[in-house]
N, C-alpha and C. Protein backbone atom coordinates (compact mmCIF):
# COMPACT_ATOMS: atom_id res chain seq x y z
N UNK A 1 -27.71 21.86 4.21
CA UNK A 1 -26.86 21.75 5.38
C UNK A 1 -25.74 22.76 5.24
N UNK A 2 -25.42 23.66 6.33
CA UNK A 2 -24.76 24.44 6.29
C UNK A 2 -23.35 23.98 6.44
N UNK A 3 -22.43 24.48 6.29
CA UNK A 3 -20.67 23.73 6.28
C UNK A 3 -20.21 24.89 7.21
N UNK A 4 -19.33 23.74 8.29
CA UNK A 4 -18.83 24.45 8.83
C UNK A 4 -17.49 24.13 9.51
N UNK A 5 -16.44 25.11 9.45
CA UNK A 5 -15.03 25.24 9.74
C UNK A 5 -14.81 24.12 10.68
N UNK A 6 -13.77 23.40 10.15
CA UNK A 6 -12.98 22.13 11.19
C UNK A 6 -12.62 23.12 11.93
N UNK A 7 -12.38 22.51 13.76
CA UNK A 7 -11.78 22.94 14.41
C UNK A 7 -10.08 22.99 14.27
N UNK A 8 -9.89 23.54 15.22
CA UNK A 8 -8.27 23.53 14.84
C UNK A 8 -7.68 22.51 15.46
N UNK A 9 -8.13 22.15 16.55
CA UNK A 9 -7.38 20.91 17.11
C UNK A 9 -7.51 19.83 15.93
N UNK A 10 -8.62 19.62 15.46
CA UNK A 10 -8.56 18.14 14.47
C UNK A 10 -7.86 18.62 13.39
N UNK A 11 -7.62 20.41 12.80
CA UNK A 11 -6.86 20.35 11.59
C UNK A 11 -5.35 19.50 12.39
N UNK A 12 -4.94 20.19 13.34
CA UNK A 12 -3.57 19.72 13.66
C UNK A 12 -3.62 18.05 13.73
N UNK A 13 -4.21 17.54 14.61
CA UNK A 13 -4.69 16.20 14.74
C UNK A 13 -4.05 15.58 13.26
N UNK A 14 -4.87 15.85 11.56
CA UNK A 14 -4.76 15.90 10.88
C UNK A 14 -3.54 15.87 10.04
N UNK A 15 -2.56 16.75 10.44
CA UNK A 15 -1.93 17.21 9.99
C UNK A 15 -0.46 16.37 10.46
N UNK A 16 -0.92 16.33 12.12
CA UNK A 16 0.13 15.64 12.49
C UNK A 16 0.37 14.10 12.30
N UNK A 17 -0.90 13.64 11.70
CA UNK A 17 -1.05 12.07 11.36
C UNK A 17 -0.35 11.86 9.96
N UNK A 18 -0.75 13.24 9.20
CA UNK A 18 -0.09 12.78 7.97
C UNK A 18 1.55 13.18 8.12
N UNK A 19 2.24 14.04 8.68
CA UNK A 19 3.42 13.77 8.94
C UNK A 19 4.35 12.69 9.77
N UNK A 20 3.31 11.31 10.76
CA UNK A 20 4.03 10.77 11.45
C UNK A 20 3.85 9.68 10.11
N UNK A 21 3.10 9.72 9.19
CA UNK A 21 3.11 8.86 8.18
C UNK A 21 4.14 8.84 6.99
N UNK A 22 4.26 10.21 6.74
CA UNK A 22 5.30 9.80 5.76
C UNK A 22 6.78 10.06 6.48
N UNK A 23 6.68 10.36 7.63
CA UNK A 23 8.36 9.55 8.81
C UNK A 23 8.41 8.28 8.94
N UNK A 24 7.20 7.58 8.58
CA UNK A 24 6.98 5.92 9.23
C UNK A 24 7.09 5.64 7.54
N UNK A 25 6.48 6.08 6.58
CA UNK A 25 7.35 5.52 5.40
C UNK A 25 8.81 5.57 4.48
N UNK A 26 9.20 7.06 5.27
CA UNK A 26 10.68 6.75 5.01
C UNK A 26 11.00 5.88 5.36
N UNK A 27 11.21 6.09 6.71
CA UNK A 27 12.08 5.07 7.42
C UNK A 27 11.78 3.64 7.03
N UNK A 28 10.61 2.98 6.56
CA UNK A 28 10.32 2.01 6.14
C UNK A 28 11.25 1.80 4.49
N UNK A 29 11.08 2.54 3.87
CA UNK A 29 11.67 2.68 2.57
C UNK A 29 13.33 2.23 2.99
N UNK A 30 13.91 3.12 3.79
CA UNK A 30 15.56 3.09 4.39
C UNK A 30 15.88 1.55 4.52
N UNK A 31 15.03 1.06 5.27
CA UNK A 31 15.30 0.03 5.81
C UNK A 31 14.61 -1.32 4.75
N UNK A 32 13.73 -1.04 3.19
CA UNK A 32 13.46 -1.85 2.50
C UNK A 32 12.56 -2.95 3.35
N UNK A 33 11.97 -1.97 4.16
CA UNK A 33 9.94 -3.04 4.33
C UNK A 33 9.15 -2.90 3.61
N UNK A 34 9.33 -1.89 2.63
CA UNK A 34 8.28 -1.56 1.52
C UNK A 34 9.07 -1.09 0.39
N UNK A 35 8.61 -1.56 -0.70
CA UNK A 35 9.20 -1.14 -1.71
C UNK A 35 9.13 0.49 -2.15
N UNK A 36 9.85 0.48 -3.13
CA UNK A 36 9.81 1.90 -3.64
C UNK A 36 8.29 2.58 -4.06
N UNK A 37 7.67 1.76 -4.97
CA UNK A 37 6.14 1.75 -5.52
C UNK A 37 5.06 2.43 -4.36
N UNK A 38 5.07 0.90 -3.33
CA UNK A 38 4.41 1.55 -2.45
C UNK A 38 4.60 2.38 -1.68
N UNK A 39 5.75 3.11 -1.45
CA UNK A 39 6.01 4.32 -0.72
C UNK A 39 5.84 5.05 -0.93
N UNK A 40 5.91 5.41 -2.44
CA UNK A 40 5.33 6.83 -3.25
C UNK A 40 3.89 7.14 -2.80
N UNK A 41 3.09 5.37 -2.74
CA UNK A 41 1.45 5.75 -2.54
C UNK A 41 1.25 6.18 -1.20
N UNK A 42 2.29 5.81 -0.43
CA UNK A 42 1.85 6.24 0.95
C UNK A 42 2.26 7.58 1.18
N UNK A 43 3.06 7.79 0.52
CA UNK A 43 3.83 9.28 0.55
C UNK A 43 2.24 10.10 -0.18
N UNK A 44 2.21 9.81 -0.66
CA UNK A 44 0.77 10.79 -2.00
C UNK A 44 -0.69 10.29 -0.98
N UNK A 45 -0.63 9.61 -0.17
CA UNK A 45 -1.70 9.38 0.65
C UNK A 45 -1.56 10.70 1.85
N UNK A 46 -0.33 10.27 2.48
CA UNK A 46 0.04 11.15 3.50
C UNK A 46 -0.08 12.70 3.05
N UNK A 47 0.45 12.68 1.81
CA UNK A 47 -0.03 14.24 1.45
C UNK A 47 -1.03 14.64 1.29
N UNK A 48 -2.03 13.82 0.99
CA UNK A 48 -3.26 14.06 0.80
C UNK A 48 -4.19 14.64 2.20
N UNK A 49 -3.71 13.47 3.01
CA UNK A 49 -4.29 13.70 4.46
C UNK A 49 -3.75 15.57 4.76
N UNK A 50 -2.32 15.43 5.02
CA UNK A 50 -1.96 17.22 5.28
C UNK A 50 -2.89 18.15 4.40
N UNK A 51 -2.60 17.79 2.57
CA UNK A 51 -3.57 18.96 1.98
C UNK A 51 -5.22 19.00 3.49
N UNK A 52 -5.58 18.04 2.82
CA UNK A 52 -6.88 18.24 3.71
C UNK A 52 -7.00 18.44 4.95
N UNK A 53 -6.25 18.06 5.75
CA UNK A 53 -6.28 18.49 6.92
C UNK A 53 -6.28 20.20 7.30
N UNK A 54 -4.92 20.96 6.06
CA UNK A 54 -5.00 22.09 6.44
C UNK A 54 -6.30 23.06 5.30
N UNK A 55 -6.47 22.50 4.45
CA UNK A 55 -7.25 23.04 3.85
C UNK A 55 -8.81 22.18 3.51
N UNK A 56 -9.22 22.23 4.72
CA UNK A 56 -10.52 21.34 4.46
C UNK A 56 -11.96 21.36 3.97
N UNK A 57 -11.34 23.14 3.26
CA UNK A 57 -13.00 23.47 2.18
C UNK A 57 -12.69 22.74 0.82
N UNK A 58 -11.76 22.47 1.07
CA UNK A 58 -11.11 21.08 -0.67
C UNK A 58 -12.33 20.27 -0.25
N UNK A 59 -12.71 19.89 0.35
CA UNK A 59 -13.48 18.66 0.41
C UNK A 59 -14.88 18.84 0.04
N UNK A 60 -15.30 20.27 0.79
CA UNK A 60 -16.44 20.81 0.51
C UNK A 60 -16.66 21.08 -1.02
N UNK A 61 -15.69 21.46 -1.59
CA UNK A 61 -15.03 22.19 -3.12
C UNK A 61 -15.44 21.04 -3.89
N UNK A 62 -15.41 19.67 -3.31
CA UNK A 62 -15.30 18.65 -4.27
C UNK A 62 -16.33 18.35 -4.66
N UNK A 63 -17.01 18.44 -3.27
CA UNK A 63 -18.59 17.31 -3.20
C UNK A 63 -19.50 18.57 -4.05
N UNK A 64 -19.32 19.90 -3.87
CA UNK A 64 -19.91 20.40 -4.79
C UNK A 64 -19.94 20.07 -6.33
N UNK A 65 -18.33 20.42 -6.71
CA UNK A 65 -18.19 19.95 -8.00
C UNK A 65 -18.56 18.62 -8.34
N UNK A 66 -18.84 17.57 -7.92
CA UNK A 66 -19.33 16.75 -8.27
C UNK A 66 -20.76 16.11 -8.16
N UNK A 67 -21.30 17.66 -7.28
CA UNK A 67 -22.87 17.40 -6.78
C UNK A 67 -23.38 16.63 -5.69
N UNK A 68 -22.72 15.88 -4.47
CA UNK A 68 -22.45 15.27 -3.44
C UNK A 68 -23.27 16.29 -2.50
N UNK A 69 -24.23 15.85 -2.18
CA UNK A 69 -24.94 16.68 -1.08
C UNK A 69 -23.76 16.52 0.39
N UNK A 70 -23.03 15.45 0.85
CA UNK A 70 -22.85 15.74 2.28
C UNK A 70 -21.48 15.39 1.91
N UNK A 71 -20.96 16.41 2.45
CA UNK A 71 -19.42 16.22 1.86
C UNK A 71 -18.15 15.54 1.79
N UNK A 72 -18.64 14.72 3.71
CA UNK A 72 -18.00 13.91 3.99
C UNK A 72 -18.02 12.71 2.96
N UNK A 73 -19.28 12.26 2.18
CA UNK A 73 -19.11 11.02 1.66
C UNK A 73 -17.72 11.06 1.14
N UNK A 74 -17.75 12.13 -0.10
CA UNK A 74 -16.40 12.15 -0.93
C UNK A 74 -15.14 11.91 -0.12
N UNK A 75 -14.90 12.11 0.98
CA UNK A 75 -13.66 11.25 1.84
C UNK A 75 -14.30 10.10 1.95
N UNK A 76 -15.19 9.15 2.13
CA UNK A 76 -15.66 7.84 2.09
C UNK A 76 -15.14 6.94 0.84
N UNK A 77 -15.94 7.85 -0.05
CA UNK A 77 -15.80 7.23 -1.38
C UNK A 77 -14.00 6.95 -1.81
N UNK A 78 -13.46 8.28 -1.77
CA UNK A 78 -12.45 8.48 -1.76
C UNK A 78 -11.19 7.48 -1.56
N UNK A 79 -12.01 7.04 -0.19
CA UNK A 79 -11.71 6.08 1.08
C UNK A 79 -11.71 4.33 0.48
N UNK A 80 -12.42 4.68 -0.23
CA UNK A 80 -13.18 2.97 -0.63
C UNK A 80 -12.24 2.53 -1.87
N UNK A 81 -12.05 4.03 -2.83
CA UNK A 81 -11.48 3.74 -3.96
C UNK A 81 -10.20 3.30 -3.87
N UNK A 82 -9.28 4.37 -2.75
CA UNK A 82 -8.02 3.85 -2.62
C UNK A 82 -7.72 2.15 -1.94
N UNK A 83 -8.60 2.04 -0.70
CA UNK A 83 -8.56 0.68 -0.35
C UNK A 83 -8.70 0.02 -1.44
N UNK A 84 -9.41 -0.30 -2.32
CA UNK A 84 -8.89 -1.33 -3.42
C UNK A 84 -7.77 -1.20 -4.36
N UNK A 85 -7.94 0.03 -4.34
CA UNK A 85 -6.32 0.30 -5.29
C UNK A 85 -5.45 -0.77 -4.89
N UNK A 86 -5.20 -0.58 -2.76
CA UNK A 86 -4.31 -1.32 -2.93
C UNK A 86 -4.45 -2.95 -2.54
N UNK A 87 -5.81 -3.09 -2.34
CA UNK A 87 -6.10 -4.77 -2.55
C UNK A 87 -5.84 -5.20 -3.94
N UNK A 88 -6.19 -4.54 -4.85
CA UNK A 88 -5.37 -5.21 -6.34
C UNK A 88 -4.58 -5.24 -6.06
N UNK A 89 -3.29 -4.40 -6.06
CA UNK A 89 -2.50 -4.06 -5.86
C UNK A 89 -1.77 -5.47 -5.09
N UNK A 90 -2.04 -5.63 -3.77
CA UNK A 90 -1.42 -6.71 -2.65
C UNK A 90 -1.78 -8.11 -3.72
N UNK A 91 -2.99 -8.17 -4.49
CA UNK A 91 -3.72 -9.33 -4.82
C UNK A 91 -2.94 -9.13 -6.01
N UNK A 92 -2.11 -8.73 -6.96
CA UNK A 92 -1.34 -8.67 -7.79
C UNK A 92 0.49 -9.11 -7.48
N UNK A 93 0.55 -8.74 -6.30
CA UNK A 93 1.80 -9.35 -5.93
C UNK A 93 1.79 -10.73 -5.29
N UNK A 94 0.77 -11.04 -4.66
CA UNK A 94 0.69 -12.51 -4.10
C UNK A 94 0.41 -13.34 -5.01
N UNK A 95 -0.35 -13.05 -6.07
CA UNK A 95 -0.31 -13.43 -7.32
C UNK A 95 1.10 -14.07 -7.93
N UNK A 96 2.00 -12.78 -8.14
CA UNK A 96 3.45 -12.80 -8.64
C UNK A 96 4.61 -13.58 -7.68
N UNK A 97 4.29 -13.44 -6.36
CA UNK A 97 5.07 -14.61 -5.40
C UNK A 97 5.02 -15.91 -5.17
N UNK A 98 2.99 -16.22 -5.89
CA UNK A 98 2.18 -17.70 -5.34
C UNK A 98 3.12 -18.44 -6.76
N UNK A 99 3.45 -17.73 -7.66
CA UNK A 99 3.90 -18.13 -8.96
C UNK A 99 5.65 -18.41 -9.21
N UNK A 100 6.34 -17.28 -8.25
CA UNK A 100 7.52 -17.62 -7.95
C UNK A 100 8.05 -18.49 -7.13
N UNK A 101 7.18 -19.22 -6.05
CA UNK A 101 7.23 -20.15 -5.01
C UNK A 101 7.00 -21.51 -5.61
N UNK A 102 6.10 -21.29 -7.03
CA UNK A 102 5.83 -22.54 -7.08
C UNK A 102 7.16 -23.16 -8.56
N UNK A 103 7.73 -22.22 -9.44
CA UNK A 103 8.40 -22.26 -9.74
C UNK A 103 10.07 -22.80 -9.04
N UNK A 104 9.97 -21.72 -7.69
CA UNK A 104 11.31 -22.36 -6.69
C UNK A 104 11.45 -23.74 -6.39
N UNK A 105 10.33 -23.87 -6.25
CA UNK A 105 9.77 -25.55 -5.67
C UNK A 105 10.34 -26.24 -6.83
N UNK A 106 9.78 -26.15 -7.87
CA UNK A 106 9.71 -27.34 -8.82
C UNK A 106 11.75 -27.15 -9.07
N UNK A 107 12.49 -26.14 -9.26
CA UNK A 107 13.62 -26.43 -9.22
C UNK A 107 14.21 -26.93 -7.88
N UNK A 108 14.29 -26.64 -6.88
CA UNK A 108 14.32 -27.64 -5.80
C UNK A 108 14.26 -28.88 -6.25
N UNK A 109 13.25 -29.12 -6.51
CA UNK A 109 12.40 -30.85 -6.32
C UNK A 109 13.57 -31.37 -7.87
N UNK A 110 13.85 -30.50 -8.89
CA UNK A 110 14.84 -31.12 -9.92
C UNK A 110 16.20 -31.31 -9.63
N UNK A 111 16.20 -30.17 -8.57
CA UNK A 111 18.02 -30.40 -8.33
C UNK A 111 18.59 -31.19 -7.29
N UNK A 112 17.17 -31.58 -6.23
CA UNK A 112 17.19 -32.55 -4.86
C UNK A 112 17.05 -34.15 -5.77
N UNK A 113 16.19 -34.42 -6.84
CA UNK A 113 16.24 -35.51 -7.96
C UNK A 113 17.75 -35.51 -8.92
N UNK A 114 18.05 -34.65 -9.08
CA UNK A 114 19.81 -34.73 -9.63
C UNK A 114 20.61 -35.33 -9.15
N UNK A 115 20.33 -34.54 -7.52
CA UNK A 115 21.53 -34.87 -6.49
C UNK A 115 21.51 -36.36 -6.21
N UNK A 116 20.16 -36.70 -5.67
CA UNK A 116 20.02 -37.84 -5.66
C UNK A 116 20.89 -39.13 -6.66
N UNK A 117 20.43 -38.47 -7.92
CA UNK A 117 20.85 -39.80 -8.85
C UNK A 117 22.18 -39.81 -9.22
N UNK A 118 23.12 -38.33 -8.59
CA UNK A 118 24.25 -38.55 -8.46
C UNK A 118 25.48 -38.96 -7.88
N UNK A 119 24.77 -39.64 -6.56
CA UNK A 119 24.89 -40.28 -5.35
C UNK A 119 24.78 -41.17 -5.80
N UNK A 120 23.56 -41.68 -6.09
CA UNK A 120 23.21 -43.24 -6.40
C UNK A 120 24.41 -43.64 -7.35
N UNK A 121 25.05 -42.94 -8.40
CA UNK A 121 25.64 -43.05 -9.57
C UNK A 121 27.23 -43.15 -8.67
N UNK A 122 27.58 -42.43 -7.49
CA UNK A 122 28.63 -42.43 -6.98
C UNK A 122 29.08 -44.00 -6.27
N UNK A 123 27.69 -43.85 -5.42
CA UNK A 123 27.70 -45.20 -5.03
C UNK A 123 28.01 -46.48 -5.40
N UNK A 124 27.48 -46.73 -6.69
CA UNK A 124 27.53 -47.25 -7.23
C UNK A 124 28.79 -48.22 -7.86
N UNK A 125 29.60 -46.81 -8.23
CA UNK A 125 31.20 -46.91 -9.05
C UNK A 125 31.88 -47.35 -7.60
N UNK A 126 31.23 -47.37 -6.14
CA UNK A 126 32.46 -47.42 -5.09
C UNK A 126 32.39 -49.05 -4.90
């Protein structure tokens, strides 16, 4: 299969997606909707998209070097690897919150049982 030159409208297309992305993750960062961590990845995502967008024999470059007959897969694959990156990733912090919630709780539930028996104890003396 012969390879042949992206048009220019989709390089720009391209190009301009990965710049409204890393404006939509600053500003996300500014305002602390996303942490620092994940902004870097979206920032290194977004760059990724521009590299390729403006230089899109990288892709061709790849699937060779790695022997990939159709070149697109390697953006698939590519595609597949990062989506789990960040499902661990999400599945590692809900993890770390399902664990901090249940911790909050149980002090709650000790200091709402304190309060309690310090009432009762007030009451009591009246």
């Amino acid at each position: 299969m012969e390879y042949t030159e992206m048009g220019l409208g989709i390089k720009i297309i391209a190009i301009a997606i990965g710049v409204i992305l890393i404006i939509m993750v600053v500003v996300s960062m500014k305002k602390k909707q996303i942490s620092d961590y994940q902004g870097i990845l979206w920032l290194i995502v977004a760059v990724f998209i521009i590299v390729l967008g403006a230089f899109p024999r990288i892709v061709r470059a790849l699937a060779d070097l790695l022997g990939i007959w159709w070149a697109p897969s390697v953006l698939l694959f590519s595609d597949a690897v990062l989506i789990g990156f960040i499902l661990f990733n999400h599945s590692k912090e809900i993890s770390m919150l399902k664990s901090q919630l249940t911790e909050l709780t149980m002090q709650v539930s000790i200091l709402k049982s304190e309060k309690e028996k310090e009432q009762e104890e007030k009451d009591s003396v009246q």
